[in-house]
C-alpha atoms as a PDB file:
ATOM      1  CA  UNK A   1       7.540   2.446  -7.579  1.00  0.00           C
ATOM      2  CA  UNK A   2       9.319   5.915  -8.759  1.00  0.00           C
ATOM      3  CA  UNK A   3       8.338   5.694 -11.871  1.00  0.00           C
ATOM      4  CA  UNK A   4       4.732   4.949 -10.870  1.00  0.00           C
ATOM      5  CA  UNK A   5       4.947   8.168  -8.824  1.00  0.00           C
ATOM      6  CA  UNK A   6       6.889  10.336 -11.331  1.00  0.00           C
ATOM      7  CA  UNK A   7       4.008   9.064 -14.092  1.00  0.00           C
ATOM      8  CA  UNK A   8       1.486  10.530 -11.115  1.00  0.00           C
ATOM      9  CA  UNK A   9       2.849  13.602 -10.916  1.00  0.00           C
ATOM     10  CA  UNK A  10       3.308  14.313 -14.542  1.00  0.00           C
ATOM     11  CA  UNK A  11      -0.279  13.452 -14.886  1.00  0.00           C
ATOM     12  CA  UNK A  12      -1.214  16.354 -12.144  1.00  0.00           C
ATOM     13  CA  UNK A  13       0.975  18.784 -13.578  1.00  0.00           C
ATOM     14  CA  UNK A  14      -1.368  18.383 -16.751  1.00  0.00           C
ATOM     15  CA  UNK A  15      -3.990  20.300 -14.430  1.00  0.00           C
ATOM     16  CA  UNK A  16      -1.305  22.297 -12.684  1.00  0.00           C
ATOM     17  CA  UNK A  17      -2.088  25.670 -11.410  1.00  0.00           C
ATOM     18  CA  UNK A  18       0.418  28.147  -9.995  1.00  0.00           C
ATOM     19  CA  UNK A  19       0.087  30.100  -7.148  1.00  0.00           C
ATOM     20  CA  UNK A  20       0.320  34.141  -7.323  1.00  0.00           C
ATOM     21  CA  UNK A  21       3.032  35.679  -6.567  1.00  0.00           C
ATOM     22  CA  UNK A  22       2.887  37.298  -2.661  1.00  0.00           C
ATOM     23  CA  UNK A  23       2.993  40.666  -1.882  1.00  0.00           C
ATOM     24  CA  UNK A  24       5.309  40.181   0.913  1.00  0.00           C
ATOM     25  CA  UNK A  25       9.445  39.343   0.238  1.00  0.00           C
ATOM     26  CA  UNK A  26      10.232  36.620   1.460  1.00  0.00           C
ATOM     27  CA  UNK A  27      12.979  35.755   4.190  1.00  0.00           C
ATOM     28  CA  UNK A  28      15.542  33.247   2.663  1.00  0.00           C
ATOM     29  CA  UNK A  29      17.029  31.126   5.737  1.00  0.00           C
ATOM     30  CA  UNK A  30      20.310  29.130   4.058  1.00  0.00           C
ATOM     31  CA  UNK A  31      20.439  24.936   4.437  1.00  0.00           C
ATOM     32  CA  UNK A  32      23.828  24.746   3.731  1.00  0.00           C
ATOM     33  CA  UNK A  33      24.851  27.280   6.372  1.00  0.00           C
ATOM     34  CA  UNK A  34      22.506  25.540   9.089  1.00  0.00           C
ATOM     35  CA  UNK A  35      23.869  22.559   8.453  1.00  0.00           C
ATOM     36  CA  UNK A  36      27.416  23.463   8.243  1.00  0.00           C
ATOM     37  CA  UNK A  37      26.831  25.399  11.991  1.00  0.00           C
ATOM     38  CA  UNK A  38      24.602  22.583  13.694  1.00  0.00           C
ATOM     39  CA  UNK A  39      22.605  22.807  17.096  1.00  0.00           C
ATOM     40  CA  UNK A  40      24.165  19.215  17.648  1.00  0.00           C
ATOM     41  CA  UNK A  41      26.837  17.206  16.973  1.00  0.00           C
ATOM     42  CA  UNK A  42      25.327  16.040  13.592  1.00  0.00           C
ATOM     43  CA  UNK A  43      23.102  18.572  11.769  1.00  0.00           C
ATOM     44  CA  UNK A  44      19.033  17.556  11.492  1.00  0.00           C
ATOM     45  CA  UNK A  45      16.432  18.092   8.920  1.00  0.00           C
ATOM     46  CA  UNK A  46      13.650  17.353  10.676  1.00  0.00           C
ATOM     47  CA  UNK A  47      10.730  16.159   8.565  1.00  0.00           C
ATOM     48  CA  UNK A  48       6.899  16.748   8.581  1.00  0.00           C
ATOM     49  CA  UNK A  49       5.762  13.601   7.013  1.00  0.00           C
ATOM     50  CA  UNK A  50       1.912  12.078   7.352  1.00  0.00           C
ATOM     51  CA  UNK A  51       2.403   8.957   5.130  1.00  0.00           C
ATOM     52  CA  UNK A  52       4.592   7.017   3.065  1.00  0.00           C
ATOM     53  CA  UNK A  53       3.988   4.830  -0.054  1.00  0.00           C
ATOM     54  CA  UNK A  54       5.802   1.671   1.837  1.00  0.00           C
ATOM     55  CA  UNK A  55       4.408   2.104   5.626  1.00  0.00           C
ATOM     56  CA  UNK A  56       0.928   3.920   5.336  1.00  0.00           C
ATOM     57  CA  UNK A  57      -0.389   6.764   7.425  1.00  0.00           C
ATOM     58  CA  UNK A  58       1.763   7.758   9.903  1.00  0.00           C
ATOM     59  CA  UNK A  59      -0.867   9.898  11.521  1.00  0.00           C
ATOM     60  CA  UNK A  60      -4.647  10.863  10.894  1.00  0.00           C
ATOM     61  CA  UNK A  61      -4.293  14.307  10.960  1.00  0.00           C
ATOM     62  CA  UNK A  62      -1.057  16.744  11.437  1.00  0.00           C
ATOM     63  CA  UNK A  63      -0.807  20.179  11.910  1.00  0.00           C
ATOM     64  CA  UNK A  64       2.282  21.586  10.070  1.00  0.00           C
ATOM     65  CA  UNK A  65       3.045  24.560  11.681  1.00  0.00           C
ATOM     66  CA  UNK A  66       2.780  23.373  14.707  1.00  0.00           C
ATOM     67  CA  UNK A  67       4.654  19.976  14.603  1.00  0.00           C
ATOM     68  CA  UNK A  68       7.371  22.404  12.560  1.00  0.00           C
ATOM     69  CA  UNK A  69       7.732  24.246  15.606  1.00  0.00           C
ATOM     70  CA  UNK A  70       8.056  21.973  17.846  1.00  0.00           C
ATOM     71  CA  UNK A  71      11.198  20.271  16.081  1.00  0.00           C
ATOM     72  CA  UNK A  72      12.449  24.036  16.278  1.00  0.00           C
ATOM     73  CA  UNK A  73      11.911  24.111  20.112  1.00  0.00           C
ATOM     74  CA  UNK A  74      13.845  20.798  20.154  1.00  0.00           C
ATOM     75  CA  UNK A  75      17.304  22.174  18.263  1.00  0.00           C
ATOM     76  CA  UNK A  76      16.197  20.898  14.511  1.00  0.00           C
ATOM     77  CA  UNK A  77      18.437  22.863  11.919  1.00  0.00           C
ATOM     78  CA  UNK A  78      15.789  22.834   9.099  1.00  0.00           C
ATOM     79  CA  UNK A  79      12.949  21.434   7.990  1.00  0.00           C
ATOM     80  CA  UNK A  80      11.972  19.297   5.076  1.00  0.00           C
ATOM     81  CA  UNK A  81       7.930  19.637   4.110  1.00  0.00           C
ATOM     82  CA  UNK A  82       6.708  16.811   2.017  1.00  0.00           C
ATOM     83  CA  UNK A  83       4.219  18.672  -0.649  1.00  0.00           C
ATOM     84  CA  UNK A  84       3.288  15.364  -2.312  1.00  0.00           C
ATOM     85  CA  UNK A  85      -0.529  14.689  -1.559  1.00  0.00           C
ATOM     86  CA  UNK A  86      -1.032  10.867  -3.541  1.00  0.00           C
ATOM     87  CA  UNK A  87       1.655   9.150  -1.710  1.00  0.00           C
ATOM     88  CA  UNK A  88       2.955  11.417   1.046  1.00  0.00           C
ATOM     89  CA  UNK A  89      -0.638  13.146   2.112  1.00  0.00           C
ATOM     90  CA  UNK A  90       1.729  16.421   2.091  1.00  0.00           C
ATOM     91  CA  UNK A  91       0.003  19.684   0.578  1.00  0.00           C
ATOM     92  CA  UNK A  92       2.209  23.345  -1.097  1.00  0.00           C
ATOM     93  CA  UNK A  93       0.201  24.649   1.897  1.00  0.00           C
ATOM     94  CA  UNK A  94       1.976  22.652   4.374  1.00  0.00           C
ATOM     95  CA  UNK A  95       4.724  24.154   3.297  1.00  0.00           C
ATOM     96  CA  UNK A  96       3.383  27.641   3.471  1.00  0.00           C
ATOM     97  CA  UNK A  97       2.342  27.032   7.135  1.00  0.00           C
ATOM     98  CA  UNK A  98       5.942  25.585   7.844  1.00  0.00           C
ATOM     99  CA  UNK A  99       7.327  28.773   6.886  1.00  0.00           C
ATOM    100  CA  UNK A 100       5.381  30.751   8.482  1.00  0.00           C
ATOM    101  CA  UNK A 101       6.190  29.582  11.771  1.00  0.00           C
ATOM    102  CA  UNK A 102       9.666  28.989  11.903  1.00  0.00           C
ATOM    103  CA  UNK A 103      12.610  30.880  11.078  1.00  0.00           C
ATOM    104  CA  UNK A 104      14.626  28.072   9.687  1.00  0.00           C
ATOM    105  CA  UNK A 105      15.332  26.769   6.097  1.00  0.00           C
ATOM    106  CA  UNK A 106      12.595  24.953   5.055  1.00  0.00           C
ATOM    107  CA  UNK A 107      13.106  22.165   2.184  1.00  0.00           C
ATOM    108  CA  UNK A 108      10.541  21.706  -0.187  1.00  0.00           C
ATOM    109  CA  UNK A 109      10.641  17.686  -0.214  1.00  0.00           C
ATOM    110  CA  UNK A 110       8.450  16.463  -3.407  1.00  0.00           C
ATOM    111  CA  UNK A 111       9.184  14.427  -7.270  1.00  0.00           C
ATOM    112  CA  UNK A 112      10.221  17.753  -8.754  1.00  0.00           C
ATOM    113  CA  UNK A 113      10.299  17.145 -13.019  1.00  0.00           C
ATOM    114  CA  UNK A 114       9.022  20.712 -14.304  1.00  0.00           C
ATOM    115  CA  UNK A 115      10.347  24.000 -13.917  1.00  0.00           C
ATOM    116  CA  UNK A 116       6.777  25.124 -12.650  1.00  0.00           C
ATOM    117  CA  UNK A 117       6.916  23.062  -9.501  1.00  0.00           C
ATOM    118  CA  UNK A 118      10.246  24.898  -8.752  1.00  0.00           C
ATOM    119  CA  UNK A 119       8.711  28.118  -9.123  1.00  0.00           C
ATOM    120  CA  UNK A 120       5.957  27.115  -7.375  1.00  0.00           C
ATOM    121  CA  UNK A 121       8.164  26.429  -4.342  1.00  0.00           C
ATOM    122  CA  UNK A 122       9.327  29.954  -4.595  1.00  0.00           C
ATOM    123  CA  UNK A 123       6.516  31.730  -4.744  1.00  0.00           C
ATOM    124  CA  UNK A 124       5.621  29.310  -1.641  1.00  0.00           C
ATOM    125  CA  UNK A 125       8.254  30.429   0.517  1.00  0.00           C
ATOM    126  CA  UNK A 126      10.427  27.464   0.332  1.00  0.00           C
ATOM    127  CA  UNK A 127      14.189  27.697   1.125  1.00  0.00           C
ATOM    128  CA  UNK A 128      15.018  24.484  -0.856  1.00  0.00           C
ATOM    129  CA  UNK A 129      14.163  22.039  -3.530  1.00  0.00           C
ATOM    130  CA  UNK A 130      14.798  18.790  -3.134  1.00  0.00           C
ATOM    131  CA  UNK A 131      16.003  17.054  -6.494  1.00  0.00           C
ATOM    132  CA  UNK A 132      16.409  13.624  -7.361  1.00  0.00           C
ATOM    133  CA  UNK A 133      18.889  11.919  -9.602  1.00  0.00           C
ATOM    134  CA  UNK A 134      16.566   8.877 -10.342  1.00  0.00           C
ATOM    135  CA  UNK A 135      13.911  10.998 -11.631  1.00  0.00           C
ATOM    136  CA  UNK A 136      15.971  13.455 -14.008  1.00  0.00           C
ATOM    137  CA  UNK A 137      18.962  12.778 -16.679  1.00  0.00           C
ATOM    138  CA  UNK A 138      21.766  14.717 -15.060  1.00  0.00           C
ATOM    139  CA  UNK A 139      21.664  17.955 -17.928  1.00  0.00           C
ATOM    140  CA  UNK A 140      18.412  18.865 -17.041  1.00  0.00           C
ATOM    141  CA  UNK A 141      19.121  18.063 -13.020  1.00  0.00           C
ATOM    142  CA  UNK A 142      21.753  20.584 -13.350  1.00  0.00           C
ATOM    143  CA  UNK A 143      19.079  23.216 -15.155  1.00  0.00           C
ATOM    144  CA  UNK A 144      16.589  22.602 -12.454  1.00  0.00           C
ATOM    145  CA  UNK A 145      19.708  23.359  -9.632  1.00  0.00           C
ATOM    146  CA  UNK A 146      20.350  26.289 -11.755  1.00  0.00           C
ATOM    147  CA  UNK A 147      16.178  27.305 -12.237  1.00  0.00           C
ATOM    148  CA  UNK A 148      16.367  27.008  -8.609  1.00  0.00           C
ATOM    149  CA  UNK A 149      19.591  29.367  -7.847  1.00  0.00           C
ATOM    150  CA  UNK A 150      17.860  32.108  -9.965  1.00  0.00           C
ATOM    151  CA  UNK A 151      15.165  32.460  -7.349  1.00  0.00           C
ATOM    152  CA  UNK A 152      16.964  32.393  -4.317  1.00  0.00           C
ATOM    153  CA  UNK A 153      16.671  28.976  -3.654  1.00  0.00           C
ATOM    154  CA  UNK A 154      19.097  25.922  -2.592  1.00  0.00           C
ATOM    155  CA  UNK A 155      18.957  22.221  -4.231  1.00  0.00           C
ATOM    156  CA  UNK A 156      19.774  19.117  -1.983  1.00  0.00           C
ATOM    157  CA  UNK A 157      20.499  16.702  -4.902  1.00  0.00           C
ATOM    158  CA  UNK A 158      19.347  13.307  -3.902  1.00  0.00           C
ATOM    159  CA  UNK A 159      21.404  10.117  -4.788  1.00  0.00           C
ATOM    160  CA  UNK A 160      21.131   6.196  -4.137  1.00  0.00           C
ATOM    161  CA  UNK A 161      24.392   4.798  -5.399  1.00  0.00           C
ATOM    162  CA  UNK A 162      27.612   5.485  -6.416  1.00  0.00           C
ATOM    163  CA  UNK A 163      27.182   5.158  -9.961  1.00  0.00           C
ATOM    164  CA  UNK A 164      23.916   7.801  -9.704  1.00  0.00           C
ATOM    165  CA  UNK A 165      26.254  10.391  -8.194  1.00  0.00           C
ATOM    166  CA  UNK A 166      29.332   9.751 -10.372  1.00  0.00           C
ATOM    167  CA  UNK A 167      26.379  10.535 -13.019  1.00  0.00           C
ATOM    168  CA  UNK A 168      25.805  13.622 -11.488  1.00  0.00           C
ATOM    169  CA  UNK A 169      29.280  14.831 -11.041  1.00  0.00           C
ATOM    170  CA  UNK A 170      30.485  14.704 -14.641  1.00  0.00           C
ATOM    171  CA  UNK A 171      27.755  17.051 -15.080  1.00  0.00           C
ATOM    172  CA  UNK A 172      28.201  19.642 -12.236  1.00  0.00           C
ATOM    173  CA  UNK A 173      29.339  19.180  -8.510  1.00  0.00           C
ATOM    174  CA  UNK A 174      26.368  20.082  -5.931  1.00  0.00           C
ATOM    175  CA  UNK A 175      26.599  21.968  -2.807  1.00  0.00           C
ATOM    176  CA  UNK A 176      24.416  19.955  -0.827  1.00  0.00           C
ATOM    177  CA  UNK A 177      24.130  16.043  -1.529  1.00  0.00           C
ATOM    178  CA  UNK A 178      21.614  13.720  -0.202  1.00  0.00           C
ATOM    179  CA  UNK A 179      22.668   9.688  -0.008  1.00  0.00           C
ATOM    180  CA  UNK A 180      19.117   8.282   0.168  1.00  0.00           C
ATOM    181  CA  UNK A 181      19.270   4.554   2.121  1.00  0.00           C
ATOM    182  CA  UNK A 182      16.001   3.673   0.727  1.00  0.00           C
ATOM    183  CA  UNK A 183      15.903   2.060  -2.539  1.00  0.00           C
ATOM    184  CA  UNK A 184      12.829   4.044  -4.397  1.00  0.00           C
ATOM    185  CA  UNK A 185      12.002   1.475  -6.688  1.00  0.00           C
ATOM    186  CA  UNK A 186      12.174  -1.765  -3.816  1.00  0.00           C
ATOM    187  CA  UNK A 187      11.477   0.878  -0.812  1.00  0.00           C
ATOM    188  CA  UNK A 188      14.546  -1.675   0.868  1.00  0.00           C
ATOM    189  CA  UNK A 189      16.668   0.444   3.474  1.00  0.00           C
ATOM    190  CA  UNK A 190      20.049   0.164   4.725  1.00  0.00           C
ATOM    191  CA  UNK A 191      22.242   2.582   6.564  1.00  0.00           C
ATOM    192  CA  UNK A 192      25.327   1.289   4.802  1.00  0.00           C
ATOM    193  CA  UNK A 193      23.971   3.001   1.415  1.00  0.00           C
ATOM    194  CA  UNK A 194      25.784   6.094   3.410  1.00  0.00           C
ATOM    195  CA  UNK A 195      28.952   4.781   4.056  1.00  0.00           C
ATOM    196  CA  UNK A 196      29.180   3.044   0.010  1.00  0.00           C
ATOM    197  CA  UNK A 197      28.229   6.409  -1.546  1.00  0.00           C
ATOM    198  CA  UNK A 198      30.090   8.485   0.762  1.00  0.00           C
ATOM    199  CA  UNK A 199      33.771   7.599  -0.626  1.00  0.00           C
ATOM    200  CA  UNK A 200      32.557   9.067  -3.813  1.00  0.00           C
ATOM    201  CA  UNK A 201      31.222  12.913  -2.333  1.00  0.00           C
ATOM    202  CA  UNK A 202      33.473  15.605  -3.234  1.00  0.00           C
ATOM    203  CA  UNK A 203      35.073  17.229  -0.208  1.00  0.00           C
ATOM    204  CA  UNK A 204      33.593  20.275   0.306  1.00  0.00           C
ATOM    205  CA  UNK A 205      30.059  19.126  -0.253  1.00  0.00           C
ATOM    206  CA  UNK A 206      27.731  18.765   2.584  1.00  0.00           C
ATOM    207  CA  UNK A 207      26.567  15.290   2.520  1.00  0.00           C
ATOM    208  CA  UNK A 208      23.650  14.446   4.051  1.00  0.00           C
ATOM    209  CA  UNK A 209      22.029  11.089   5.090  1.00  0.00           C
ATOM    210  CA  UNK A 210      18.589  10.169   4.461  1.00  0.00           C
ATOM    211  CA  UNK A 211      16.003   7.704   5.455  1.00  0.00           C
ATOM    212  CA  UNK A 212      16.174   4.661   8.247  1.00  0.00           C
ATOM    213  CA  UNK A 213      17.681   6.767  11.168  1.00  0.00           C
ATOM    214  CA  UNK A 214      16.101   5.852  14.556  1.00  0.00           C
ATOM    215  CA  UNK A 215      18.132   6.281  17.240  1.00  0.00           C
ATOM    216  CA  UNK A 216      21.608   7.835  18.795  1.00  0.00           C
ATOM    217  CA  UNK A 217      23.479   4.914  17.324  1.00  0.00           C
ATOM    218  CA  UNK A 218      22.661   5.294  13.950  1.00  0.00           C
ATOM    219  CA  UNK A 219      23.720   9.080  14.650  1.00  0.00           C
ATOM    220  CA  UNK A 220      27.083   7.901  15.814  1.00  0.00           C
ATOM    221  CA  UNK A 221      27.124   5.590  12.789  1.00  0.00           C
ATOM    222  CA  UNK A 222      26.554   8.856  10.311  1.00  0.00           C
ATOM    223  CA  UNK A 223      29.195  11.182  11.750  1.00  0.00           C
ATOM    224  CA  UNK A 224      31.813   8.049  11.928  1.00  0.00           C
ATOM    225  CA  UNK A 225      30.994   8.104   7.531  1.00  0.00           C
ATOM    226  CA  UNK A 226      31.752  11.758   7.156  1.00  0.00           C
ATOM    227  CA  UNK A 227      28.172  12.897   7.261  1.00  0.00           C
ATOM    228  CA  UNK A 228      27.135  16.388   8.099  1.00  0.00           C
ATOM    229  CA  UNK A 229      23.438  15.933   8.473  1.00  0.00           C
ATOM    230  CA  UNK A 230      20.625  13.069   8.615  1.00  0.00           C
ATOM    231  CA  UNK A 231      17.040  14.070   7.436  1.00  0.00           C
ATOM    232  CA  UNK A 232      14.595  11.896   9.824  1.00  0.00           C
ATOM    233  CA  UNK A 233      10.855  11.943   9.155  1.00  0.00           C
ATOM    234  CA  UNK A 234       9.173   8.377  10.588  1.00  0.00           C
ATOM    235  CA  UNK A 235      11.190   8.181  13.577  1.00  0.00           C
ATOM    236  CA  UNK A 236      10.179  12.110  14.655  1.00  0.00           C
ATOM    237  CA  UNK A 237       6.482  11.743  13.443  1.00  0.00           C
ATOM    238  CA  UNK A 238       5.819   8.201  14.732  1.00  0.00           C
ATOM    239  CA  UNK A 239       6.764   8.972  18.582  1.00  0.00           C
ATOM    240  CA  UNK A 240       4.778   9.871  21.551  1.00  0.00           C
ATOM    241  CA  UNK A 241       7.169  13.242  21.511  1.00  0.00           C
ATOM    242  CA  UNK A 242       9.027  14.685  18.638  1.00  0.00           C
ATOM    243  CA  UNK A 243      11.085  16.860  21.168  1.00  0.00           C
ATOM    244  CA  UNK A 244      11.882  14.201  23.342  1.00  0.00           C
ATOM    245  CA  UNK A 245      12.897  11.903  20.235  1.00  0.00           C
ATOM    246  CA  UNK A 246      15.281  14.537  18.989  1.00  0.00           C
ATOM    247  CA  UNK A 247      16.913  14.801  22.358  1.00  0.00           C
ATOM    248  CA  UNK A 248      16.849  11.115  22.136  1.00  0.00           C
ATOM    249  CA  UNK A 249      18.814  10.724  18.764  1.00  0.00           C
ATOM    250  CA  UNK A 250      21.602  12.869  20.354  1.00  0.00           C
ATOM    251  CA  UNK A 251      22.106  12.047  24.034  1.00  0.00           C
ATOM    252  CA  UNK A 252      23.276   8.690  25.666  1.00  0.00           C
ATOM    253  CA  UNK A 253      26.429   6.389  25.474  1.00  0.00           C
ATOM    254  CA  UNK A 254      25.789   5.865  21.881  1.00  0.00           C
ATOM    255  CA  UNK A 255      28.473   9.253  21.117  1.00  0.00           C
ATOM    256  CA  UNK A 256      31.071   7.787  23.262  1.00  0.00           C
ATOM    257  CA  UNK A 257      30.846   3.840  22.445  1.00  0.00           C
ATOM    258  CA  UNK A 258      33.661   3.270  19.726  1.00  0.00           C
ATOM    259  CA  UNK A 259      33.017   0.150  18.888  1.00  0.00           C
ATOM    260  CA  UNK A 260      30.466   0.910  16.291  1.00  0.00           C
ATOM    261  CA  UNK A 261      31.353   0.215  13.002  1.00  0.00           C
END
């Protein structure tokens, strides 16, 4: 499936056209210091996500700004703004709404492979660039972490095994590291994926966990593997109340039952 998606997008960069430049500067918020200082126990990216290649439409219609909020209101530390429209149903002006409304660091969440989508993101107001190691040889993920540096951005590098990040690390060692528990080429998830790849982040890193979180337990399940932060999209977008959800995913019995393993 990712390289169905990654031969997409390369096919509607051939048509790519960037955005102008605003007239406004932009406010940089910083992920790694929001998730470093969480509202909760366990820092949250909270995503706005319509649809996924694996379960469909999430919901017929969204409106960014105003679901991004909302996650604010509720404690999220940032937010992560899927701009892929063929399989996601995101939009670049998602994104723009997103930052217009909060004052957190927004993550630009997409299949980045050319420099122009990362200045794209900047001229969009993003905070962040997500970047993933299954898509990119680790040389030129390192020039896109660097591309993105140069304009005030952040990179959460995204990883799915051991060996991907070990990949990554003779290269250059990122600040922020995603362990994705969803397989992109089987779409399989398991919250273990965390606890294998986490031996292997450097200390120092802030190591997030991605995908297949639902409730308080699997938050319990995250900070007992070292993580500093879970990105949660279906789980948030899916429910009758993203604000009650989030209180949800960090309230209960779950924090104090150490039996989990």
């Amino acid at each position: 499936m990712l390289s169905k998606i990654v031969k997409t997008k390369a096919d509607e960069l051939a048509v790519f056209s960037m955005p102008k430049k605003g007239e406004e500067s932009i406010v940089h918020y910083s992920l790694k210091t929001a998730l470093t200082n969480p509202n909760h126990k366990l820092g949250l990216i909270a995503e706005v996500k319509q649809a996924s290649p694996s379960k469909g439409v999430f919901a017929r219609r969204i409106v960014a700004g105003d679901v991004a909020e909302a996650y604010a209101c509720a404690g999220a530390d940032a937010i992560s703004v899927l701009t892929d429209r063929t399989y996601f149903h995101g939009s670049i002006e998602n994104l723009k709404a997103v930052k217009a409304k909060v004052q957190l660091p927004v993550l630009r969440k997409d299949f980045i492979i050319d420099k122009r989508q990362i200045e794209e993101a900047a001229r969009c107001g993003a905070d962040a660039i997500l970047l993933i190691a299954a898509a990119l040889d680790p040389m030129e993920l390192h020039e896109f972490y660097l591309a993105a540096e140069e304009r005030g951005m952040e990179s959460l590098v995204e990883v799915h095994s051991v060996s991907e990040l070990e990949s990554v690390l003779q290269e250059f060692t990122p600040e922020i590291i995603g362990i994705n528990n969803r397989n992109l080429r089987t779409f399989e998830t398991r919250l273990s994926v965390t606890k294998e790849v986490a031996v292997a982040v450097p200390k120092g890193a802030v190591m997030i966990s991605e995908s297949g979180i639902r409730n308080a337990q699997d938050i319990c399940y995250l900070l007992k593997q070292g993580a500093h932060a879970a990105l949660v999209g279906e789980a948030l977008i899916c429910s009758d109340s993203p604000e009650e959800k989030i209180r949800e995913l960090f309230s209960g019995s779950a924090f104090h039952d150490t039996s989990l393993t």
